[in-house]
PDB file of N, CA and C in Angstrom:
ATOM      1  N   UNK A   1     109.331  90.105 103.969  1.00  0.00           N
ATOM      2  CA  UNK A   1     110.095  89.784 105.154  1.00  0.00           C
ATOM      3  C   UNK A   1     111.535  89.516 104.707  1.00  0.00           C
ATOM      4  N   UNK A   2     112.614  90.371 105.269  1.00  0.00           N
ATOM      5  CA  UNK A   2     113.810  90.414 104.714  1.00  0.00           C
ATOM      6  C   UNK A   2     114.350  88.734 106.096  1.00  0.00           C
ATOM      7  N   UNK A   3     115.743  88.391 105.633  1.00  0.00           N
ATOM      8  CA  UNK A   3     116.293  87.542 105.745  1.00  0.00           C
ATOM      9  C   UNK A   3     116.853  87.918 107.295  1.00  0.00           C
ATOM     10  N   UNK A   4     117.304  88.967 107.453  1.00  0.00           N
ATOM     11  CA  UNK A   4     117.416  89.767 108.887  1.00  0.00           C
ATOM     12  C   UNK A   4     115.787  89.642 109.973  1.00  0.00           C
ATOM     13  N   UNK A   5     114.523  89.529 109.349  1.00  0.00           N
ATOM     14  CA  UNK A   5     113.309  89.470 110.310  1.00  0.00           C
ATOM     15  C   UNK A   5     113.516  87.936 110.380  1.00  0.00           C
ATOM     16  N   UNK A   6     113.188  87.331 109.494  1.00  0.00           N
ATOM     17  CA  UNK A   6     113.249  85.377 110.013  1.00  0.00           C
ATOM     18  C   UNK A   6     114.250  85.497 110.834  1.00  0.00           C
ATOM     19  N   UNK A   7     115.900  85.571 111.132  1.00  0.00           N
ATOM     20  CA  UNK A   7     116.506  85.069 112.015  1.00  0.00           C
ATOM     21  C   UNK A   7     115.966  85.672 113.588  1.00  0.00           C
ATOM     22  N   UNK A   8     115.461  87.068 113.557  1.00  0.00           N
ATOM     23  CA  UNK A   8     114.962  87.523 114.775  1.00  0.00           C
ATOM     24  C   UNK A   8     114.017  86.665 115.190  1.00  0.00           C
ATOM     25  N   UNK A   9     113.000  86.646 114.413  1.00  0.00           N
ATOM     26  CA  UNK A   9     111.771  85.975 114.800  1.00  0.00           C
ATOM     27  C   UNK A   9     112.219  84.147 114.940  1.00  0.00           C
ATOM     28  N   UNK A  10     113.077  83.999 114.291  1.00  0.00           N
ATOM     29  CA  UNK A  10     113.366  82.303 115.211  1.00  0.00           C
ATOM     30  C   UNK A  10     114.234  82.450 115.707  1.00  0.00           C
ATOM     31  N   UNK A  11     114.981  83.707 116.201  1.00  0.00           N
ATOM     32  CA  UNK A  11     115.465  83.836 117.894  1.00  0.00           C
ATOM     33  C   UNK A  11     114.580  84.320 118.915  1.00  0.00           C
ATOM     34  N   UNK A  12     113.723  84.818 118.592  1.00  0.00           N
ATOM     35  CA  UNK A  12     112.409  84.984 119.650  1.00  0.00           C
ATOM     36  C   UNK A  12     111.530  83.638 119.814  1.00  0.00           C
ATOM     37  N   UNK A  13     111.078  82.871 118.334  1.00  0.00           N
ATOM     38  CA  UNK A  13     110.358  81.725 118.819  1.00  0.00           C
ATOM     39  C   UNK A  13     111.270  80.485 120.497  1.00  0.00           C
ATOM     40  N   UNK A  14     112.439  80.672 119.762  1.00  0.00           N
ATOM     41  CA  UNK A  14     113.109  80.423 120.774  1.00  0.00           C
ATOM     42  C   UNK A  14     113.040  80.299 121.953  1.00  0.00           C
ATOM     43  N   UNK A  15     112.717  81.352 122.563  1.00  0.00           N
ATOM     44  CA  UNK A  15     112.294  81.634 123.956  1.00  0.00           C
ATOM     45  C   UNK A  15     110.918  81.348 124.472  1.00  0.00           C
ATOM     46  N   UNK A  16     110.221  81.194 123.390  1.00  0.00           N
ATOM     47  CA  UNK A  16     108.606  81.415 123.696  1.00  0.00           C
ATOM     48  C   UNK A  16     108.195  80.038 124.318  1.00  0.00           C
ATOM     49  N   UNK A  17     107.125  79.748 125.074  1.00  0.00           N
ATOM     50  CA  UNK A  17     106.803  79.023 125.526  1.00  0.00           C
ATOM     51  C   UNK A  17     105.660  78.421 124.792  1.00  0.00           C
ATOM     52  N   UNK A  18     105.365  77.015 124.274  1.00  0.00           N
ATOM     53  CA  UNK A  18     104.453  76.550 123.455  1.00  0.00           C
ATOM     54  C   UNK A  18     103.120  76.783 123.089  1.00  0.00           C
ATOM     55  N   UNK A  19     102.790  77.099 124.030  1.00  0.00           N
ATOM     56  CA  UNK A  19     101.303  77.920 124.630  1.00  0.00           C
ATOM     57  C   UNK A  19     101.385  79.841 123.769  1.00  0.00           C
ATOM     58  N   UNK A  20     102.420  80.482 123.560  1.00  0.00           N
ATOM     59  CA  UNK A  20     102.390  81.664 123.316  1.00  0.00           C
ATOM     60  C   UNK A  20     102.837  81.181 121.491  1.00  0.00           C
ATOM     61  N   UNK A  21     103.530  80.457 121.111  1.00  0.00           N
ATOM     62  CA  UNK A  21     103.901  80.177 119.878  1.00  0.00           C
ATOM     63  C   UNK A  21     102.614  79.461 118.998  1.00  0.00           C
ATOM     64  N   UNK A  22     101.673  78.960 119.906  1.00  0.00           N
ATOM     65  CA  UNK A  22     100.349  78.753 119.190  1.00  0.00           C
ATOM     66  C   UNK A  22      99.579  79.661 118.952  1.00  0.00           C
ATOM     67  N   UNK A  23      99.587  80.884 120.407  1.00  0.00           N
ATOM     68  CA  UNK A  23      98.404  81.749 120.237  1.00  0.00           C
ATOM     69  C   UNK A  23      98.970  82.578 119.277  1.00  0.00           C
ATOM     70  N   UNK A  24     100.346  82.688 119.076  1.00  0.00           N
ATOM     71  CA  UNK A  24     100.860  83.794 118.144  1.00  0.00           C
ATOM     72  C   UNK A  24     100.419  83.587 116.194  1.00  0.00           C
ATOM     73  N   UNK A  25     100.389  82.312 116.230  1.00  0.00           N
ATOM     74  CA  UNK A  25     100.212  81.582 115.290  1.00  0.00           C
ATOM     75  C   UNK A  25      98.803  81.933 115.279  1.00  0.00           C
ATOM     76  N   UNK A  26      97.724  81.746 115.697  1.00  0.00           N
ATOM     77  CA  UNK A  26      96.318  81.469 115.487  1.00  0.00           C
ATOM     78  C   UNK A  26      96.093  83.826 115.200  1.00  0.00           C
ATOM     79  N   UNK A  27      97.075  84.015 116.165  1.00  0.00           N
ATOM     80  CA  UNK A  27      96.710  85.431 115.737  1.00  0.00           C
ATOM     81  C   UNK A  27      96.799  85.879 114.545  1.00  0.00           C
ATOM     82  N   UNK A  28      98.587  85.294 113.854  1.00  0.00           N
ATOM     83  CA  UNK A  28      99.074  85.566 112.392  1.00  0.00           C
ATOM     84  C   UNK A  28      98.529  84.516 111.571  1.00  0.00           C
ATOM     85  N   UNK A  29      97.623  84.016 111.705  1.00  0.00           N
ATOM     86  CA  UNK A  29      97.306  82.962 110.229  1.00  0.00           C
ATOM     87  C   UNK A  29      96.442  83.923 109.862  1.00  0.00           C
ATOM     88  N   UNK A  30      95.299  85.116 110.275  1.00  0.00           N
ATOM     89  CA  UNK A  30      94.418  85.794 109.280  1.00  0.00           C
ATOM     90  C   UNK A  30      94.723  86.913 108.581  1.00  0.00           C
ATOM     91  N   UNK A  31      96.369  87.159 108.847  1.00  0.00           N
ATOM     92  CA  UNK A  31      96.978  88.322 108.464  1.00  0.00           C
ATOM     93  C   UNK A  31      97.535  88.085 106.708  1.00  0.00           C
ATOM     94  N   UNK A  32      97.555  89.238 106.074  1.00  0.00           N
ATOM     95  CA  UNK A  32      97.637  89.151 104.408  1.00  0.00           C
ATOM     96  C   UNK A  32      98.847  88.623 104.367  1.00  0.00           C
ATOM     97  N   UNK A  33     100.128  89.309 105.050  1.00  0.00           N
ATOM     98  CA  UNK A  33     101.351  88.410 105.019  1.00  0.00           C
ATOM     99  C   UNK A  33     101.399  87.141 105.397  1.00  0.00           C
ATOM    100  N   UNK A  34     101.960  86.100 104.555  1.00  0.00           N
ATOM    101  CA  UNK A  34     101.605  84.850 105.576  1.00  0.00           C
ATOM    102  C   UNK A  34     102.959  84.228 105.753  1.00  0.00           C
ATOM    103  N   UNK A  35     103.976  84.804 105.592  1.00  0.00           N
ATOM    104  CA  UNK A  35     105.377  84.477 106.378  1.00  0.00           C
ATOM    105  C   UNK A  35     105.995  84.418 107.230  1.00  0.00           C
ATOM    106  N   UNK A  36     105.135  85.005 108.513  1.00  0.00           N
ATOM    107  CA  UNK A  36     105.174  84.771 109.825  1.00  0.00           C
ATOM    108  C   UNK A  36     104.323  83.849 110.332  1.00  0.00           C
ATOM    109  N   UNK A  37     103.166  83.789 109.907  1.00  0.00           N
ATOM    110  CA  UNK A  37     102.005  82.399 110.034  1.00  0.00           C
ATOM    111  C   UNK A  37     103.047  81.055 109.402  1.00  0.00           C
ATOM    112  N   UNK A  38     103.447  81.316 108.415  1.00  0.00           N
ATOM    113  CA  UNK A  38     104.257  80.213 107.684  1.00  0.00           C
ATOM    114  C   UNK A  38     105.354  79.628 108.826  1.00  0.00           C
ATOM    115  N   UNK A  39     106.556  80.546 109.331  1.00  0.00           N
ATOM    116  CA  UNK A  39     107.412  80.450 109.878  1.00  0.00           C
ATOM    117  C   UNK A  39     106.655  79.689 111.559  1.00  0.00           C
ATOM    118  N   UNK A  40     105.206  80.243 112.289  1.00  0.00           N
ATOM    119  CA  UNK A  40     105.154  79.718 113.175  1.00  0.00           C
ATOM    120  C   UNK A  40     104.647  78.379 112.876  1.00  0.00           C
ATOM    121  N   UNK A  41     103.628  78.180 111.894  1.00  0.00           N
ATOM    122  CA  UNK A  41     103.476  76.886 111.615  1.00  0.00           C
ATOM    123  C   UNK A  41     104.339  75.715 111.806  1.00  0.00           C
ATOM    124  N   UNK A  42     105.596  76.245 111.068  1.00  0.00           N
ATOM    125  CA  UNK A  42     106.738  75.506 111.037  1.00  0.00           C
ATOM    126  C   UNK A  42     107.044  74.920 112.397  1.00  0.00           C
ATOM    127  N   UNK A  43     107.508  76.327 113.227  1.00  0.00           N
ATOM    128  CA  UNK A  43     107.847  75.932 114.813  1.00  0.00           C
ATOM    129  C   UNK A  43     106.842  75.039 115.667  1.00  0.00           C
ATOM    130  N   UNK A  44     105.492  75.143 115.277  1.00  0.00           N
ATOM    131  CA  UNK A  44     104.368  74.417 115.990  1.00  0.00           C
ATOM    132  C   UNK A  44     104.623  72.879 115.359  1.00  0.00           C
ATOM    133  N   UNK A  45     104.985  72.436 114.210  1.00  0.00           N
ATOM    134  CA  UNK A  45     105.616  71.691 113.216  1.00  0.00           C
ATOM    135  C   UNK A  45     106.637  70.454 114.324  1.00  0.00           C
ATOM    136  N   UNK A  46     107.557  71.371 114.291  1.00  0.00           N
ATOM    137  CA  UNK A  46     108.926  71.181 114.999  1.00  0.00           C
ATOM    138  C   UNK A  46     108.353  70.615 116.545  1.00  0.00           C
ATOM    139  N   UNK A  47     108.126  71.602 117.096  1.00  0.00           N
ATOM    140  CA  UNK A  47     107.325  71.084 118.634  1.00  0.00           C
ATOM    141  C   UNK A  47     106.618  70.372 118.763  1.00  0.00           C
ATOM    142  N   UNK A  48     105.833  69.922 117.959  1.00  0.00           N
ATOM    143  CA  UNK A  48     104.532  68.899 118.041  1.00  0.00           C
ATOM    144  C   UNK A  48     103.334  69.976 118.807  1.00  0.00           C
ATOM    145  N   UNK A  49     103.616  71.042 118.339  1.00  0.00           N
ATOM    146  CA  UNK A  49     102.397  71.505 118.783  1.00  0.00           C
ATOM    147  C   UNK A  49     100.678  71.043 117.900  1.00  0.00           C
ATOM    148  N   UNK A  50      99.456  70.982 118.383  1.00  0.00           N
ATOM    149  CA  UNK A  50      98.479  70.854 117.606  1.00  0.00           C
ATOM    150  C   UNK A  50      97.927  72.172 117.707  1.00  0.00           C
ATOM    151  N   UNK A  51      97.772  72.688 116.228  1.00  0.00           N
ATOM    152  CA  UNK A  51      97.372  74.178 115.994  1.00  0.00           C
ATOM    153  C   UNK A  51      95.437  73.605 116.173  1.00  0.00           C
TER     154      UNK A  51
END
């Protein structure tokens, strides 16, 4: 994941509504990359979301 995808993707978390930033998360945690699972973690982190 180049340095150009993180800023997109936390200008999209951005917009997302808490409910879609979890399910997105529970989708990307079984995926081999885990730098988008990482990055939503974070945002669920930040929000007080409970994964």
């Amino acid at each position: 994941m180049t340095d150009d995808d993180v800023l997109a993707l936390e200008r999209e978390l951005a917009t997302m509504a808490d409910d879609d930033v979890r399910r997105a998360y529970r989708d990307a945690e079984g995926m081999p990359d885990r730098d988008v699972a990482d990055l939503l973690a974070g945002e669920c982190e930040r929000r007080g979301i409970e994964l």
